[in-house]
C-alpha atoms as a PDB file:
ATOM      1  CA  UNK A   1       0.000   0.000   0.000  1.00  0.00           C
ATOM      2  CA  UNK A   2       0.942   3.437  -0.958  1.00  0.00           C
ATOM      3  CA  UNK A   3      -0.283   7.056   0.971  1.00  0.00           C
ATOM      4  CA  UNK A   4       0.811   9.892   0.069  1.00  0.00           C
ATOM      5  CA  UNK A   5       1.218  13.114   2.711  1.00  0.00           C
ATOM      6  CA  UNK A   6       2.368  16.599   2.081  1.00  0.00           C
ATOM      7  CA  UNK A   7       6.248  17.375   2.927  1.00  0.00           C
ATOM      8  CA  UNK A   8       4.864  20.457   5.592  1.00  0.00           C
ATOM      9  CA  UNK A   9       2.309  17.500   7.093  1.00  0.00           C
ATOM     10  CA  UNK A  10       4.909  15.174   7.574  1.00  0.00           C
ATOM     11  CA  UNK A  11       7.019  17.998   8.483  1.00  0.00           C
ATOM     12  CA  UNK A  12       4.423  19.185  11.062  1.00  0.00           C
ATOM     13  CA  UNK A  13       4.470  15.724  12.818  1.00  0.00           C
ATOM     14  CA  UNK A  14       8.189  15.776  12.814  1.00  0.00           C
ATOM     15  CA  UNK A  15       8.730  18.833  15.113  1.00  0.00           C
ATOM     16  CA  UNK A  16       6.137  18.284  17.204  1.00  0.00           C
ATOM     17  CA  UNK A  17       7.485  14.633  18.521  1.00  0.00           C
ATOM     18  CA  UNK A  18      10.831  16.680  18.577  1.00  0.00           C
ATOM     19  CA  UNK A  19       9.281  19.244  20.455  1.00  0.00           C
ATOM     20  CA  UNK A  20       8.210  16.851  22.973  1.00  0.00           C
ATOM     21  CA  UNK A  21      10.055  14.058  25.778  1.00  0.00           C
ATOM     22  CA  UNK A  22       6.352  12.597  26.011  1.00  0.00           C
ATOM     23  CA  UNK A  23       4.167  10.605  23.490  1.00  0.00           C
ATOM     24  CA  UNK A  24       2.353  12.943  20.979  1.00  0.00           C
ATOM     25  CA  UNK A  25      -0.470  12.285  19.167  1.00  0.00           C
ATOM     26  CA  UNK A  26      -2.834  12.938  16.771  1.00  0.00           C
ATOM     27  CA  UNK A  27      -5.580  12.189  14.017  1.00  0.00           C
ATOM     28  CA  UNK A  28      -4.718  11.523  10.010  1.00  0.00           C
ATOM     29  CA  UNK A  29      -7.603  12.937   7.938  1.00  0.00           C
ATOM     30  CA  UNK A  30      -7.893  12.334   4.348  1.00  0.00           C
ATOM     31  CA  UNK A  31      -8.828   9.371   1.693  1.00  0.00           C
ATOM     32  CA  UNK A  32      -7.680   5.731   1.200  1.00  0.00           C
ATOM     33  CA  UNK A  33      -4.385   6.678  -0.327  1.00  0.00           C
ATOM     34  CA  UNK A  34      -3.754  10.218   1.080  1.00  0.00           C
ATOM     35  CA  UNK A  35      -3.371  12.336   4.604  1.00  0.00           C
ATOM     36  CA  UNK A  36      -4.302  15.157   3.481  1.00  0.00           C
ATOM     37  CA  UNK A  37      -4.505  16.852   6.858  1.00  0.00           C
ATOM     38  CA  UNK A  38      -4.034  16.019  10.664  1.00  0.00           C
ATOM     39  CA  UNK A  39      -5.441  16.879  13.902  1.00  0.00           C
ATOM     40  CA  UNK A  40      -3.116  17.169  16.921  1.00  0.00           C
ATOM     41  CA  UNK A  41      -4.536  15.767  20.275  1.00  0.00           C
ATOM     42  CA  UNK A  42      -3.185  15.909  23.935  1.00  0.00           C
ATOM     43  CA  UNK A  43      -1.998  12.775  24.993  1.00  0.00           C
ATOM     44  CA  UNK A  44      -4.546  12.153  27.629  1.00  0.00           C
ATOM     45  CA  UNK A  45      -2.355   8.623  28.696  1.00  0.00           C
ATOM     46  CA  UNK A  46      -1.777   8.142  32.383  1.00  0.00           C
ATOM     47  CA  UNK A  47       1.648   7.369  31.563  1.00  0.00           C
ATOM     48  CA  UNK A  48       2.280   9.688  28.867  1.00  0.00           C
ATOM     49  CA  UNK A  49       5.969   9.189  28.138  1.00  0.00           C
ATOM     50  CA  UNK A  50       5.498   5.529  27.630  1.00  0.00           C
ATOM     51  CA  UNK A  51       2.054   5.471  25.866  1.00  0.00           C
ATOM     52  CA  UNK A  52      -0.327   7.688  24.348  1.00  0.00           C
ATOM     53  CA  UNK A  53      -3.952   7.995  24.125  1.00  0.00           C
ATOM     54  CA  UNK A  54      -6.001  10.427  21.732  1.00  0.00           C
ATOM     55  CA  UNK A  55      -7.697  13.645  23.963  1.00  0.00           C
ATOM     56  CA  UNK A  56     -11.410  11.867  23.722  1.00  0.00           C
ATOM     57  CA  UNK A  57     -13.200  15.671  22.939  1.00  0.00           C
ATOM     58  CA  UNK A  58     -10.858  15.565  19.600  1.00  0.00           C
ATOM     59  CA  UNK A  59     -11.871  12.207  19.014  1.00  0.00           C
ATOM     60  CA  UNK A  60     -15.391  13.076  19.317  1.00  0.00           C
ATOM     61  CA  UNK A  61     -15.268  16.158  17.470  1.00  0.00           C
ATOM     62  CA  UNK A  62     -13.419  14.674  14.774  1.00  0.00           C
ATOM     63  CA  UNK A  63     -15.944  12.027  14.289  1.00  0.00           C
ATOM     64  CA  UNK A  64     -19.207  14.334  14.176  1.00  0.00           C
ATOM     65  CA  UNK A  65     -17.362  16.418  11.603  1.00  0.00           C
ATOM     66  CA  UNK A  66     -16.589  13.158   9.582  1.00  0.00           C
ATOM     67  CA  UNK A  67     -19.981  12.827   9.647  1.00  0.00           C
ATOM     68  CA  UNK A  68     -21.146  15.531   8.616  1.00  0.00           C
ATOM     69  CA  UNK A  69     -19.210  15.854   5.529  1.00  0.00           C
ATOM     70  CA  UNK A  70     -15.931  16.703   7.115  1.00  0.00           C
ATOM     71  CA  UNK A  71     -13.011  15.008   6.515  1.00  0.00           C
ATOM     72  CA  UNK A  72     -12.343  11.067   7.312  1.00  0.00           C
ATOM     73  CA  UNK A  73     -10.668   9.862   9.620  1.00  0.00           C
ATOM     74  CA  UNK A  74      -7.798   7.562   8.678  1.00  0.00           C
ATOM     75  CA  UNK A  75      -5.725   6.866  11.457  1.00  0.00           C
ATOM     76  CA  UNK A  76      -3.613   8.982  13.547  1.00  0.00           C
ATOM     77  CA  UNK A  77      -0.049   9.154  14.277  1.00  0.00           C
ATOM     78  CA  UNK A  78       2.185   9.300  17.445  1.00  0.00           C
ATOM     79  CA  UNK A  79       6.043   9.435  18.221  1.00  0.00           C
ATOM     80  CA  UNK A  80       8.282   6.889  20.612  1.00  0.00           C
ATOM     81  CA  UNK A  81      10.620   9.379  21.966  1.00  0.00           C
ATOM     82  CA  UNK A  82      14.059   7.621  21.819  1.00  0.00           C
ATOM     83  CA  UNK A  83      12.664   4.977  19.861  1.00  0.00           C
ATOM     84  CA  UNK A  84      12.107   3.393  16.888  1.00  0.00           C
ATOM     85  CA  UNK A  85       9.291   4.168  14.276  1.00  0.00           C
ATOM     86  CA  UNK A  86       8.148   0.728  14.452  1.00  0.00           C
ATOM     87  CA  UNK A  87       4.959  -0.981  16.391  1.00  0.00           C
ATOM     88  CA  UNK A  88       5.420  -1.319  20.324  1.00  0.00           C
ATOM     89  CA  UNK A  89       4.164  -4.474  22.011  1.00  0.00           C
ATOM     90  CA  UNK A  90       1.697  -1.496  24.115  1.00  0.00           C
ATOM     91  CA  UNK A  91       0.503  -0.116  20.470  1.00  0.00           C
ATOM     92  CA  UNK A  92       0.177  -4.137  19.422  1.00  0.00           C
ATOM     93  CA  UNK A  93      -1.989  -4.665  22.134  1.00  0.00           C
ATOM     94  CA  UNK A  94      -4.284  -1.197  21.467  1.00  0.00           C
ATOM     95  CA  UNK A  95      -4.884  -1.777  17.824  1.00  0.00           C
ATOM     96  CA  UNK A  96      -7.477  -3.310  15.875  1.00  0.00           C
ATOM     97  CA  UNK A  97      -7.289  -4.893  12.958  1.00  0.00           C
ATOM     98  CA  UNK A  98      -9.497  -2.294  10.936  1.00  0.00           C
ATOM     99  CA  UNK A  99      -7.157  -1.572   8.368  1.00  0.00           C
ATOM    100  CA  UNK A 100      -6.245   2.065   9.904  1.00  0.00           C
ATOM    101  CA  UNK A 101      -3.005   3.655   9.218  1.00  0.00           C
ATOM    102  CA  UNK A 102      -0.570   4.204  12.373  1.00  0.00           C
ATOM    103  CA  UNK A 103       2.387   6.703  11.531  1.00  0.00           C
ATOM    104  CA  UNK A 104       5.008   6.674  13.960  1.00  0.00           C
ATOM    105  CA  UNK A 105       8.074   9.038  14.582  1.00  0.00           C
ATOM    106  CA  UNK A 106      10.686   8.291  16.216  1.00  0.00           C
ATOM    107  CA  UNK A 107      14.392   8.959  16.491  1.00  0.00           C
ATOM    108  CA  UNK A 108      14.282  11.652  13.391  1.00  0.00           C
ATOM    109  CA  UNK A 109      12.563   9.053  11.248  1.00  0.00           C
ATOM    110  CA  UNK A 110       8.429   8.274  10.126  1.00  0.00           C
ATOM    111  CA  UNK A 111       7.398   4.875   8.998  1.00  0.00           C
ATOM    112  CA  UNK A 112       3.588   3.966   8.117  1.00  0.00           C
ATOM    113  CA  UNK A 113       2.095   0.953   9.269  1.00  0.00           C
ATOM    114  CA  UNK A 114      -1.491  -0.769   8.212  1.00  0.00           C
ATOM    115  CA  UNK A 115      -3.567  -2.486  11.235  1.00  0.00           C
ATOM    116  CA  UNK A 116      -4.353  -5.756   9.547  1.00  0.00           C
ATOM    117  CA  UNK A 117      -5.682  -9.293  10.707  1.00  0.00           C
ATOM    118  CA  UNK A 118      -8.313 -11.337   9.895  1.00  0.00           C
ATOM    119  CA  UNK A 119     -10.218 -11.129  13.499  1.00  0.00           C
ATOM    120  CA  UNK A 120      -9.539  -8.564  16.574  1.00  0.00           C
ATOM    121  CA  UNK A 121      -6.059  -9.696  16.580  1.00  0.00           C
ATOM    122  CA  UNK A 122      -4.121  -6.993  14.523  1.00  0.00           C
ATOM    123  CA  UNK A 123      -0.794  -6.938  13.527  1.00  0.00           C
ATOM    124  CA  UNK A 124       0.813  -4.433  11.593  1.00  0.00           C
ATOM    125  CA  UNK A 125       2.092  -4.172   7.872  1.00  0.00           C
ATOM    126  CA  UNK A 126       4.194  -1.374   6.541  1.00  0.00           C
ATOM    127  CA  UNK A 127       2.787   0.847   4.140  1.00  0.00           C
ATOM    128  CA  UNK A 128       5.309   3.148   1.726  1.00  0.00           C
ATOM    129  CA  UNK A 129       4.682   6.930   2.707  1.00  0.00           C
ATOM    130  CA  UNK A 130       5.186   8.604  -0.394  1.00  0.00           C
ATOM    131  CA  UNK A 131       6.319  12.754   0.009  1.00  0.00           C
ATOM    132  CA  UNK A 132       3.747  14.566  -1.886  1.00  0.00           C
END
């Protein structure tokens, strides 16, 4: 699978986990194939340099706009500060296997994974983020 993102989205993401020793987060809005915008969210984790957890009210919001003709909802992203861009065993067992894109920064670097599976156990497959 290929999605393509703007440079300044990607860039966006980029300097925000920089700008930040805990989790960030946020939502990827756009098309199958595309991000064609994001919504940052507090990470509303209890432990939020180890985890992360999308700020419900953005959630919410983000939905009701969806469905009201807004933009869709295609996954979000978050970072692993001083980690790599790659699925944690905690963001293994959070997913579902819905077929929603996960971006993940981490140490200078995004990768884009695909929740797959066949039931509720998801694993992840890479996806190529092409620079728009």
């Amino acid at each position: 699978m290929r999605v393509g993102i703007s440079r300044g989205l990607l860039e966006q993401i980029m300097s925000e986990a920089a700008a930040d020793t805990n989790e960030v987060c946020g939502l990827l809005l756009g098309e199958p194939g595309r991000i064609d915008a994001i919504q940052p969210a507090a990470n509303a984790a209890s432990d939020p340099a180890r985890r992360f957890e999308l700020d419900p009210a953005v959630l919410i919001a983000a939905h009701r706009a969806a469905r009201a003709g807004g933009a869709r909802i295609v996954g979000h992203y978050h970072s692993h500060p001083g980690g790599a861009p790659v699925p944690s065993a905690t963001d293994a067992a959070c997913a579902v296997a819905d077929g929603s894109l996960w971006l993940i920064a981490g140490r200078g670097a995004a990768r884009l994974w695909v929740s797959a599976g066949e039931d509720e156990n998801a694993r992840f497959v890479e996806a190529s983020l092409v620079i728009l």
